[in-house]
PDB file of N, CA and C in Angstrom:
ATOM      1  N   UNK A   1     -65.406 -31.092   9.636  1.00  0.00           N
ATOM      2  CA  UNK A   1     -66.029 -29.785   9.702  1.00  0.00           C
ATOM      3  C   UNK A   1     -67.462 -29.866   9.196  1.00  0.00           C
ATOM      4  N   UNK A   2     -68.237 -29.131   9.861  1.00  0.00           N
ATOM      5  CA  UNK A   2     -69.705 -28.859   9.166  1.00  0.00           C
ATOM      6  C   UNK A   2     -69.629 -27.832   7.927  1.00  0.00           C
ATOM      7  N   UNK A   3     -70.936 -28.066   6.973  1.00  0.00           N
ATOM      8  CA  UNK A   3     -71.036 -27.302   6.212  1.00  0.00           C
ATOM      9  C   UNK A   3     -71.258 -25.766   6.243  1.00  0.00           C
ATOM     10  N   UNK A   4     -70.635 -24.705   6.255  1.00  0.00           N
ATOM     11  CA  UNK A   4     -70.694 -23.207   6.822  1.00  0.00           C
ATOM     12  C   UNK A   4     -70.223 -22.695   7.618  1.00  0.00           C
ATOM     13  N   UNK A   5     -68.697 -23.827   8.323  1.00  0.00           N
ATOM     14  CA  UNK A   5     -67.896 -23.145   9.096  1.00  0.00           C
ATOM     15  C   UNK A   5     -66.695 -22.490   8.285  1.00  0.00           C
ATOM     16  N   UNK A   6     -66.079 -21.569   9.039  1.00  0.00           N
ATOM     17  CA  UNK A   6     -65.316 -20.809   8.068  1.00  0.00           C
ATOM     18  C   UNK A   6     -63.880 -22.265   8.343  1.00  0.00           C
ATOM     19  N   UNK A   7     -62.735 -22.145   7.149  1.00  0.00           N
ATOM     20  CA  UNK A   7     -61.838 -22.406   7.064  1.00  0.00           C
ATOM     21  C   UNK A   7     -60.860 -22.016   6.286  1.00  0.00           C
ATOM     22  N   UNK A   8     -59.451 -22.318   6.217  1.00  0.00           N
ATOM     23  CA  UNK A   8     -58.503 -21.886   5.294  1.00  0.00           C
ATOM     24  C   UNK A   8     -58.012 -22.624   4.248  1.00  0.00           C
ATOM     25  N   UNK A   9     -56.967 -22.326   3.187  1.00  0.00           N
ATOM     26  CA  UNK A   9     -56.613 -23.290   2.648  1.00  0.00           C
ATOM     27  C   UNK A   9     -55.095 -22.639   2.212  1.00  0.00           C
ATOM     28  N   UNK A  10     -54.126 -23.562   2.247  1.00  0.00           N
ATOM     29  CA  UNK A  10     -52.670 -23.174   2.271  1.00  0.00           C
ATOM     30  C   UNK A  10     -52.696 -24.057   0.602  1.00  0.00           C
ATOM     31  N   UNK A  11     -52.265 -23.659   0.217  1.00  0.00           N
ATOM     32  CA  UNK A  11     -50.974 -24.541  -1.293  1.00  0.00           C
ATOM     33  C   UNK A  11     -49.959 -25.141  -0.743  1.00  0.00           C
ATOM     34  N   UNK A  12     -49.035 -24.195  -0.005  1.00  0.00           N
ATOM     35  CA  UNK A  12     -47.824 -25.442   0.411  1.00  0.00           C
ATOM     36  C   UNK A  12     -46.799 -23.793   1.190  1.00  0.00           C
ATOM     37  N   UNK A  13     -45.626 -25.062   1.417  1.00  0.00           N
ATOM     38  CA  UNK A  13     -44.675 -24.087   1.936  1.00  0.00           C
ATOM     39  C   UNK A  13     -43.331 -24.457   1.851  1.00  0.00           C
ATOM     40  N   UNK A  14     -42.246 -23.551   1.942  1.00  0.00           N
ATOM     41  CA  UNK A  14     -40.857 -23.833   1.577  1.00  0.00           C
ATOM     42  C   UNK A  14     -40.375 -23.341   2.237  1.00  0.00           C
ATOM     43  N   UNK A  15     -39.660 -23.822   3.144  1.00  0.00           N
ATOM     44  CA  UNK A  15     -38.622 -23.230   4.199  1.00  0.00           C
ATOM     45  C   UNK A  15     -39.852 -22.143   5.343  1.00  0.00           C
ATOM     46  N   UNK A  16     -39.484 -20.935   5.038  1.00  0.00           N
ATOM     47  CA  UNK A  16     -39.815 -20.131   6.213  1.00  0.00           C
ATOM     48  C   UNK A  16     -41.050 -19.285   5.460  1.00  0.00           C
ATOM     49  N   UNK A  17     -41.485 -19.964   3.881  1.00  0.00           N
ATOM     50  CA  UNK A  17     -42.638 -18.866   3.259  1.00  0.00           C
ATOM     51  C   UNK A  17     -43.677 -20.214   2.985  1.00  0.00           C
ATOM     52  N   UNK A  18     -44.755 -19.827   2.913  1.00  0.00           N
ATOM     53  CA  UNK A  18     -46.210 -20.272   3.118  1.00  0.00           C
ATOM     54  C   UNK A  18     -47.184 -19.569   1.913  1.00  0.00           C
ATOM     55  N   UNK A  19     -47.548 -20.127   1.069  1.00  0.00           N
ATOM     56  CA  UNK A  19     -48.249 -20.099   0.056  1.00  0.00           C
ATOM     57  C   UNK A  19     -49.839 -20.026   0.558  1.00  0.00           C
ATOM     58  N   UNK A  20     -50.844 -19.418   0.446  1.00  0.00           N
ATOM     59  CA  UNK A  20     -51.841 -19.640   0.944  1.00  0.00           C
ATOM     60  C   UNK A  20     -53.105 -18.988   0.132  1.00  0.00           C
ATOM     61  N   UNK A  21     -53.787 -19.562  -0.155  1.00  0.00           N
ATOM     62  CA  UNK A  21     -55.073 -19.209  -0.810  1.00  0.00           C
ATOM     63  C   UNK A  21     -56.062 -18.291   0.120  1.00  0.00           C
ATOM     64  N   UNK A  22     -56.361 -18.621   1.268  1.00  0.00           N
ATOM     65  CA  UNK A  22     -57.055 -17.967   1.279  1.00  0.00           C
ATOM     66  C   UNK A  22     -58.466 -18.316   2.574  1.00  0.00           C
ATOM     67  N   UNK A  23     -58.996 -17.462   2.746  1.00  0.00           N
ATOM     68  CA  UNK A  23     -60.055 -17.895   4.243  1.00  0.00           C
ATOM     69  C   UNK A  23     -61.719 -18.015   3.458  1.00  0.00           C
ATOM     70  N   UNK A  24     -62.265 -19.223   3.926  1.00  0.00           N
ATOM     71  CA  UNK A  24     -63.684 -18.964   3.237  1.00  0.00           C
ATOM     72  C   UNK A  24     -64.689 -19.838   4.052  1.00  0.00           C
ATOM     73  N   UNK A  25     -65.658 -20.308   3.378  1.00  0.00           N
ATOM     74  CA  UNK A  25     -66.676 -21.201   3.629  1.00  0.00           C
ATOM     75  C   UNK A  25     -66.604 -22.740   3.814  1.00  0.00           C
ATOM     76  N   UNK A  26     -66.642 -23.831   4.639  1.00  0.00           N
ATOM     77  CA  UNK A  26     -66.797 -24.937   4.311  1.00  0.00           C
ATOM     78  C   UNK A  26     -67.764 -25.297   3.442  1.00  0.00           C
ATOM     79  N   UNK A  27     -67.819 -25.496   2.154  1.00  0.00           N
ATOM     80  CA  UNK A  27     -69.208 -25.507   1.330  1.00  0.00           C
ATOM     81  C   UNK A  27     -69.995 -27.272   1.089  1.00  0.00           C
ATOM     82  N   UNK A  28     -69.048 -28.313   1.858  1.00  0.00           N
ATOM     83  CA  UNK A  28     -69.267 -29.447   1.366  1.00  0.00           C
ATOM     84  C   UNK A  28     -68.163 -29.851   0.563  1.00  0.00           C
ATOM     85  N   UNK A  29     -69.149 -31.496   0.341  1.00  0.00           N
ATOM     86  CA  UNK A  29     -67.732 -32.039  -0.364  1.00  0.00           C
ATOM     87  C   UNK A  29     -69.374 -32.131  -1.805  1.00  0.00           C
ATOM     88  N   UNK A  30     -67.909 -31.859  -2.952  1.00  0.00           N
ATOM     89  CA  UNK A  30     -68.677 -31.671  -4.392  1.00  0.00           C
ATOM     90  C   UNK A  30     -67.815 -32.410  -5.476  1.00  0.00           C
ATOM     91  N   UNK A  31     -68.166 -32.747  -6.369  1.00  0.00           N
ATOM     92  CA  UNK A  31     -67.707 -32.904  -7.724  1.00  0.00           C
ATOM     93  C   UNK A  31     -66.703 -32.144  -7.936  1.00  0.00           C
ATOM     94  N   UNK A  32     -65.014 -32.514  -7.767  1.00  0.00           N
ATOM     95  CA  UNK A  32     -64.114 -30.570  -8.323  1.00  0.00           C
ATOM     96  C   UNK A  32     -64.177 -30.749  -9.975  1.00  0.00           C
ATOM     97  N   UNK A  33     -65.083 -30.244 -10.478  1.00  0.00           N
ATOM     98  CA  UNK A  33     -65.275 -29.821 -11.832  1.00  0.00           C
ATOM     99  C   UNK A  33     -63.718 -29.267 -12.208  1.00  0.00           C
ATOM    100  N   UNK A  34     -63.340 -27.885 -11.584  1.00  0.00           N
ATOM    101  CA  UNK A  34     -62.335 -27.226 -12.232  1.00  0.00           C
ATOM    102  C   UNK A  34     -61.099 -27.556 -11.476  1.00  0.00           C
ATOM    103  N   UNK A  35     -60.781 -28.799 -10.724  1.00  0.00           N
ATOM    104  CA  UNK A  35     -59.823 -29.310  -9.924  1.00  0.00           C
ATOM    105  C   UNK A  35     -58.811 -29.226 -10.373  1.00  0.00           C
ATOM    106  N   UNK A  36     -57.456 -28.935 -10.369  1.00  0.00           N
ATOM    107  CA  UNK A  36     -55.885 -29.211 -10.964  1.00  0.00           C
ATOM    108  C   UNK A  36     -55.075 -30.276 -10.494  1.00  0.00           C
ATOM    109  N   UNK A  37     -54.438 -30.823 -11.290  1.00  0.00           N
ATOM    110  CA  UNK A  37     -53.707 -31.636 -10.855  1.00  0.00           C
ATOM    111  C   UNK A  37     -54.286 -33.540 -11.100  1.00  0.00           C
ATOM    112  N   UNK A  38     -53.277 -34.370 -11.158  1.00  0.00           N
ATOM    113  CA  UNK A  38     -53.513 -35.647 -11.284  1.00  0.00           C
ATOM    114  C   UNK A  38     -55.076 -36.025 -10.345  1.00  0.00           C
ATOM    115  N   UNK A  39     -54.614 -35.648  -9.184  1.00  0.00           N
ATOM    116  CA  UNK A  39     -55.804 -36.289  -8.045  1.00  0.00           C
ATOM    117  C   UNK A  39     -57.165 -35.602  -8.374  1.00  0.00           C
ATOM    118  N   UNK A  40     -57.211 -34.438  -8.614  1.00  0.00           N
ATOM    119  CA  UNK A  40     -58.924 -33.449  -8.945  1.00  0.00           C
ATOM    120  C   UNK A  40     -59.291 -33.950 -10.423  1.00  0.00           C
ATOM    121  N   UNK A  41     -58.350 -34.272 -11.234  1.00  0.00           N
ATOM    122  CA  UNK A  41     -58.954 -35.069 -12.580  1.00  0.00           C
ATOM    123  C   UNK A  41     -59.323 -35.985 -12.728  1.00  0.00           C
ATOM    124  N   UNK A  42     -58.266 -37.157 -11.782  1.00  0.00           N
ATOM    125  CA  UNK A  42     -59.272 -38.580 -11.776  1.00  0.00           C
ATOM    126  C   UNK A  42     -60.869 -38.489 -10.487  1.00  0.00           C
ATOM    127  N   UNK A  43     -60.691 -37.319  -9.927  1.00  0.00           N
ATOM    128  CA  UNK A  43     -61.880 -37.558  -9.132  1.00  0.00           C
ATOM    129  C   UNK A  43     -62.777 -36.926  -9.996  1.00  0.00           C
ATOM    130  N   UNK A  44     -62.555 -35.762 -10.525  1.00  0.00           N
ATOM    131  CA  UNK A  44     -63.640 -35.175 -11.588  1.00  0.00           C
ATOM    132  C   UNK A  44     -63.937 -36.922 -12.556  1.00  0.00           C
ATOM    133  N   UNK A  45     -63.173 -37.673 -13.085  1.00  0.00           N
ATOM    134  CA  UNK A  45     -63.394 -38.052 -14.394  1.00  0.00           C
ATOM    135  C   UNK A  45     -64.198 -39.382 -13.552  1.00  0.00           C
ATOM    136  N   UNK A  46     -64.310 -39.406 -12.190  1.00  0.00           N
ATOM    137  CA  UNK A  46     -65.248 -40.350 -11.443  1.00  0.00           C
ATOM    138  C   UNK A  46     -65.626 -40.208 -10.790  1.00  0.00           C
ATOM    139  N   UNK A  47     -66.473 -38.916 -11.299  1.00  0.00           N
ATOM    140  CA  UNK A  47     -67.724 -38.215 -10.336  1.00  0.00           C
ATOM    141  C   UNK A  47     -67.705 -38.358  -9.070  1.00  0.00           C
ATOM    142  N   UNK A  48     -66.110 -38.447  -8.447  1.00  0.00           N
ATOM    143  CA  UNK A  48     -66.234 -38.473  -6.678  1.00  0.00           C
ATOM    144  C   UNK A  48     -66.148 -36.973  -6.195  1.00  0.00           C
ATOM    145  N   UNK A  49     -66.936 -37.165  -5.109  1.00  0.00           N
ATOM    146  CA  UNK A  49     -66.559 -35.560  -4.220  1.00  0.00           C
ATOM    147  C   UNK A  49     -65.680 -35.404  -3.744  1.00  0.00           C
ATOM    148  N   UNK A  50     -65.092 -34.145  -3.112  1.00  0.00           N
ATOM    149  CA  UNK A  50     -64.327 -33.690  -2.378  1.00  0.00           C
ATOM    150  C   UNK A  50     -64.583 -32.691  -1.962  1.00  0.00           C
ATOM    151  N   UNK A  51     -63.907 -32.492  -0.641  1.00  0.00           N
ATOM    152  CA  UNK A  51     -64.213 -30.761   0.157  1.00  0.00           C
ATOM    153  C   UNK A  51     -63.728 -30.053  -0.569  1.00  0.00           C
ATOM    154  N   UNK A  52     -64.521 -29.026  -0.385  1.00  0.00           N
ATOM    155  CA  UNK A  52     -64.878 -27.968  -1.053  1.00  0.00           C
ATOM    156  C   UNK A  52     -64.755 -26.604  -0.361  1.00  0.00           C
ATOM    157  N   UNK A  53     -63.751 -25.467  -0.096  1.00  0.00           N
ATOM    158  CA  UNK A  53     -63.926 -24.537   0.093  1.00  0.00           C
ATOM    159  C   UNK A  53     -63.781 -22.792  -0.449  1.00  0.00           C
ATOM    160  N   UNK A  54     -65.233 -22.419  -0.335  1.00  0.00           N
ATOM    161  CA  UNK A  54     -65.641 -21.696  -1.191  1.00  0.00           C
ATOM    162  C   UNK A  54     -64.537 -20.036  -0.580  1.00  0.00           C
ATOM    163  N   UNK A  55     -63.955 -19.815  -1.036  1.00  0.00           N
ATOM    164  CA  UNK A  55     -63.088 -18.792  -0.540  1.00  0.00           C
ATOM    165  C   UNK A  55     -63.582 -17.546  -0.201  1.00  0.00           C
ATOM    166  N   UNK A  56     -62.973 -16.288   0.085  1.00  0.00           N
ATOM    167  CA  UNK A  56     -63.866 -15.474   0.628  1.00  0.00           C
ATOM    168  C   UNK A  56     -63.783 -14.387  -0.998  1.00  0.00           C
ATOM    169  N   UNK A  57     -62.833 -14.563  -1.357  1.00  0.00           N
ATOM    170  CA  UNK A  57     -62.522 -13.964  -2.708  1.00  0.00           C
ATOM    171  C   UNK A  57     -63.985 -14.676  -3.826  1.00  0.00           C
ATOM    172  N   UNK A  58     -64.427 -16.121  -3.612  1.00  0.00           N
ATOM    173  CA  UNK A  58     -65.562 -16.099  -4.416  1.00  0.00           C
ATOM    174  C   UNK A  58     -64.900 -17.136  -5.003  1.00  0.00           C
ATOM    175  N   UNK A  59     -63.722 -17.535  -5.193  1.00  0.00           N
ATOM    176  CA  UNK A  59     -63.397 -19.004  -6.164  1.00  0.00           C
ATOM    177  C   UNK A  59     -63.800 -19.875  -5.133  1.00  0.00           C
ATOM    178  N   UNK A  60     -63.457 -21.175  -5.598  1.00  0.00           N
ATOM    179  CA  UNK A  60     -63.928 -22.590  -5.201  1.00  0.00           C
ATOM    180  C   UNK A  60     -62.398 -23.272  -5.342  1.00  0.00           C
ATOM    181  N   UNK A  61     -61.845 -23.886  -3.888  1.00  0.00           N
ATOM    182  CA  UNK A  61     -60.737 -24.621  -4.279  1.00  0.00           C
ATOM    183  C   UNK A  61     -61.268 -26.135  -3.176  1.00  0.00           C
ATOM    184  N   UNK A  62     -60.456 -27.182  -3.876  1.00  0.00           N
ATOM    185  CA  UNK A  62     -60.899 -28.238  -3.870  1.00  0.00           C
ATOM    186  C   UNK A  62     -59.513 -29.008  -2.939  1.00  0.00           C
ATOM    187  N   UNK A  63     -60.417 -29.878  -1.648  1.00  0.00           N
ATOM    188  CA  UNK A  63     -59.211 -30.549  -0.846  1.00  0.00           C
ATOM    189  C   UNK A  63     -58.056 -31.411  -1.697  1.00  0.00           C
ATOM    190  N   UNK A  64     -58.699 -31.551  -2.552  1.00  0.00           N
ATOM    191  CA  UNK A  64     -57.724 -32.772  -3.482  1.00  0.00           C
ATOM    192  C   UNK A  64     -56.215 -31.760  -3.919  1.00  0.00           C
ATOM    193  N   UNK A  65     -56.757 -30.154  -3.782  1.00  0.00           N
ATOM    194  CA  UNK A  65     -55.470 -28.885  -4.256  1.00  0.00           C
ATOM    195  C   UNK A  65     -54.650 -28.141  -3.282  1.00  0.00           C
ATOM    196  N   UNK A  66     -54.811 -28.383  -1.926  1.00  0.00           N
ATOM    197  CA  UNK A  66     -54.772 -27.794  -0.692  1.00  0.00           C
ATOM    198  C   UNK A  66     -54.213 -28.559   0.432  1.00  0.00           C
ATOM    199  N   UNK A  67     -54.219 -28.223   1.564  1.00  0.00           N
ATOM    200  CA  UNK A  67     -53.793 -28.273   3.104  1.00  0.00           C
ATOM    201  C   UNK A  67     -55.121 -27.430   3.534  1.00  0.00           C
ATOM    202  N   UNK A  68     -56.145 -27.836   4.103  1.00  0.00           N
ATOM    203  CA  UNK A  68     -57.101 -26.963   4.473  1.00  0.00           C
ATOM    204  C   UNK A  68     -57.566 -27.479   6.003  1.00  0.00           C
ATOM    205  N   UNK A  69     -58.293 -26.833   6.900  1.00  0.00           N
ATOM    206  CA  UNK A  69     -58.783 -27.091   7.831  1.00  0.00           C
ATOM    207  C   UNK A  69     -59.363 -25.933   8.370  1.00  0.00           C
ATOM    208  N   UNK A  70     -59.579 -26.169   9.825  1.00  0.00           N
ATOM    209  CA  UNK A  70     -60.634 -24.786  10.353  1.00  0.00           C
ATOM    210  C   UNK A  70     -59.314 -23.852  10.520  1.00  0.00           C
ATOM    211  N   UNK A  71     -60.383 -22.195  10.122  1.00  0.00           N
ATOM    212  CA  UNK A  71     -59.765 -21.470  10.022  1.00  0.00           C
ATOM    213  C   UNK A  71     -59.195 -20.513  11.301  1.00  0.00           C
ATOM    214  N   UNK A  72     -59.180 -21.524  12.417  1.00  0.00           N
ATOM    215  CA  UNK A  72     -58.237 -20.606  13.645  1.00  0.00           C
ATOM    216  C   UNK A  72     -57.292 -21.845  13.737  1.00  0.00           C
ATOM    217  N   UNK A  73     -57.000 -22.352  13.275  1.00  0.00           N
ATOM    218  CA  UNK A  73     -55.734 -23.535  12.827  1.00  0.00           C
ATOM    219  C   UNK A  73     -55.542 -23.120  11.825  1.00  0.00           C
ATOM    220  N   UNK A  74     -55.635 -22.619  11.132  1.00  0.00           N
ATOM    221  CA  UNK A  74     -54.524 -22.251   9.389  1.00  0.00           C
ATOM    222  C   UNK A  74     -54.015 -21.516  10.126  1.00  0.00           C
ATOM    223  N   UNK A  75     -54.801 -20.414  10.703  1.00  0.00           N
ATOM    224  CA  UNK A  75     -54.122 -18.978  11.343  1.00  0.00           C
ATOM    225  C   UNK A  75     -52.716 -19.395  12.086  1.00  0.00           C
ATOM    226  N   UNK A  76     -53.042 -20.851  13.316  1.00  0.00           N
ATOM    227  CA  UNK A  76     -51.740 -21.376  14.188  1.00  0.00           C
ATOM    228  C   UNK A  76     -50.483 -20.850  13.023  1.00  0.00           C
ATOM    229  N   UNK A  77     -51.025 -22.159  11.919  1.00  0.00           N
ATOM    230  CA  UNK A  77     -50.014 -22.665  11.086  1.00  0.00           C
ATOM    231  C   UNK A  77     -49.658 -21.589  10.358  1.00  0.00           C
ATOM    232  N   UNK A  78     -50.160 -20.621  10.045  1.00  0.00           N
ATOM    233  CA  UNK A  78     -49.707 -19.341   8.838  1.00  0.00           C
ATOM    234  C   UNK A  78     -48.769 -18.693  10.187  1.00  0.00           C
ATOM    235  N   UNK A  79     -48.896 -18.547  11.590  1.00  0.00           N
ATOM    236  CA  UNK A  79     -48.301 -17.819  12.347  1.00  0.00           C
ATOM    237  C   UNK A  79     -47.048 -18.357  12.294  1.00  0.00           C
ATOM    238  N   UNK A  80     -46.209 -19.732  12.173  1.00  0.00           N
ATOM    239  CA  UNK A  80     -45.305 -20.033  12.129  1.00  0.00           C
ATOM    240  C   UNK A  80     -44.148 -19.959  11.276  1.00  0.00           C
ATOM    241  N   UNK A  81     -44.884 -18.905   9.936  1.00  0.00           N
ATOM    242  CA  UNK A  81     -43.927 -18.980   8.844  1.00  0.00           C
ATOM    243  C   UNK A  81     -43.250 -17.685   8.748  1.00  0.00           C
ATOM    244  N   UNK A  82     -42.235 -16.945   8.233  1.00  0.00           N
ATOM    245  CA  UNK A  82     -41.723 -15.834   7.872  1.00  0.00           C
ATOM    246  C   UNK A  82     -42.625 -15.306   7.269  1.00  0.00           C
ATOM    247  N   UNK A  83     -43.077 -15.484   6.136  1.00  0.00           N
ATOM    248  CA  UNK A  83     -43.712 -14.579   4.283  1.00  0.00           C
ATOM    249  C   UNK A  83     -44.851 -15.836   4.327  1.00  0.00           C
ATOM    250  N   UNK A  84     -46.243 -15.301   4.454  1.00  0.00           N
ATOM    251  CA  UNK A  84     -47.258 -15.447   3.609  1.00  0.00           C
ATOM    252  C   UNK A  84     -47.463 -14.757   2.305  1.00  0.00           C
ATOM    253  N   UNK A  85     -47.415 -15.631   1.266  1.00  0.00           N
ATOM    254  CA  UNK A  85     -47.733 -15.266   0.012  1.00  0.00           C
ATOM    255  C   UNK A  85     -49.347 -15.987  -0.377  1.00  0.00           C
ATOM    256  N   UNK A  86     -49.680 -15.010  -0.792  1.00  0.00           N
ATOM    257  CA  UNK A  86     -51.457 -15.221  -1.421  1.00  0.00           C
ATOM    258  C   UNK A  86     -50.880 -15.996  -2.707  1.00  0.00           C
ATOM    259  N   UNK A  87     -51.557 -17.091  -3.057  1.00  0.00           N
ATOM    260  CA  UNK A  87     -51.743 -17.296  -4.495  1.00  0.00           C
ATOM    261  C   UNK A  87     -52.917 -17.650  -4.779  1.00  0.00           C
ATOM    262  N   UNK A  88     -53.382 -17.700  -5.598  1.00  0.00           N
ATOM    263  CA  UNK A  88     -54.615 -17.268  -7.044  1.00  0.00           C
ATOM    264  C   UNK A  88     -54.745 -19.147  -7.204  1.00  0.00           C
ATOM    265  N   UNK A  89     -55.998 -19.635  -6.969  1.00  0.00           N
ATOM    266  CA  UNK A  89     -55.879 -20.902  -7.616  1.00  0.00           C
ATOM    267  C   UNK A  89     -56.307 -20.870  -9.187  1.00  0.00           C
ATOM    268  N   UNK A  90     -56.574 -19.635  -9.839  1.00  0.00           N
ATOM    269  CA  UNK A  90     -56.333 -19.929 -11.378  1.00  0.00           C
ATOM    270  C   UNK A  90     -55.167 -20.216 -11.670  1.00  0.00           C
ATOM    271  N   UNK A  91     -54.609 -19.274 -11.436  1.00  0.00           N
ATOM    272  CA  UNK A  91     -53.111 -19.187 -11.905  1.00  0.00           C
ATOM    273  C   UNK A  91     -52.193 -20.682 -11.215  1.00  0.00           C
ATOM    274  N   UNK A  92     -52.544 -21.069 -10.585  1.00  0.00           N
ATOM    275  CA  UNK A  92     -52.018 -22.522 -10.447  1.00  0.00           C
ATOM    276  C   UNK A  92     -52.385 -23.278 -11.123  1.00  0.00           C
ATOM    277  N   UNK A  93     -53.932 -23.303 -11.317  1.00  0.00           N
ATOM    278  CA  UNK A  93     -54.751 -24.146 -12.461  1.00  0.00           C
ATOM    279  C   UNK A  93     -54.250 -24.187 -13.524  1.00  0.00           C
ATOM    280  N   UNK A  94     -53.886 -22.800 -14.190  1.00  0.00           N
ATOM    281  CA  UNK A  94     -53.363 -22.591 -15.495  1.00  0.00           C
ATOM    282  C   UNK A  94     -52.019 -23.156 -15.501  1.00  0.00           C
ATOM    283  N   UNK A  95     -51.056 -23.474 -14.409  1.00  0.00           N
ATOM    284  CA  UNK A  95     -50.328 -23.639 -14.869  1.00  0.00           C
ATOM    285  C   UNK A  95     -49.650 -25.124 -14.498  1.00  0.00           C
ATOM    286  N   UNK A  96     -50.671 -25.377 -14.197  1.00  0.00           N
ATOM    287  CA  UNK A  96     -50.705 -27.142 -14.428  1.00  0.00           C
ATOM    288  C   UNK A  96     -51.719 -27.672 -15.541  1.00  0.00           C
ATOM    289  N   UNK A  97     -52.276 -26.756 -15.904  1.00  0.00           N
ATOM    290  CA  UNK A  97     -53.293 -27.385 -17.163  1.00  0.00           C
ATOM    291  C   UNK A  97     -53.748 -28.230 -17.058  1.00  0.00           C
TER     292      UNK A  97
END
């Protein structure tokens, strides 16, 4: 993807429900400063980049935390599930510490 196309980003899914963050910006690939999880810490703790998409809500979630791609393909893939549920990448953050 180029930098400033829109895309999505899913968390994951279970059976027939779909977790999903959210529609935003391709912003580049960056440093994930506030990344969660094993993979966004060792890339934070060695200054590697990763894609980066800037959500439309205004957070920043990082490919290393996601399923992301262009956003008339999330749409395919969100169409296939029962229950889209929004989640919050703080509140995931927080609760992987």
């Amino acid at each position: 993807m180029k930098k400033g196309e829109r895309a999505g980003a899913i968390l994951g899914a279970d059976g027939d429900v779909v977790e999903f963050f959210g529609y935003g910006i391709y912003n580049g690939e960056e440093v994930p400063k506030e990344a969660s999880g094993l993979l966004g810490k060792m890339l934070t703790s060695t200054n590697m980049k990763n894609p980066c998409i800037l959500l439309d809500n205004g957070k920043k979630v990082y490919g290393c935390e996601c399923w992301w791609g262009p956003e008339e393909q999330i749409k395919e893939r969100l169409g296939q599930y029962k229950e889209v549920r929004i989640a919050d990448i703080d509140e995931v953050r927080n609760q992987e510490g």
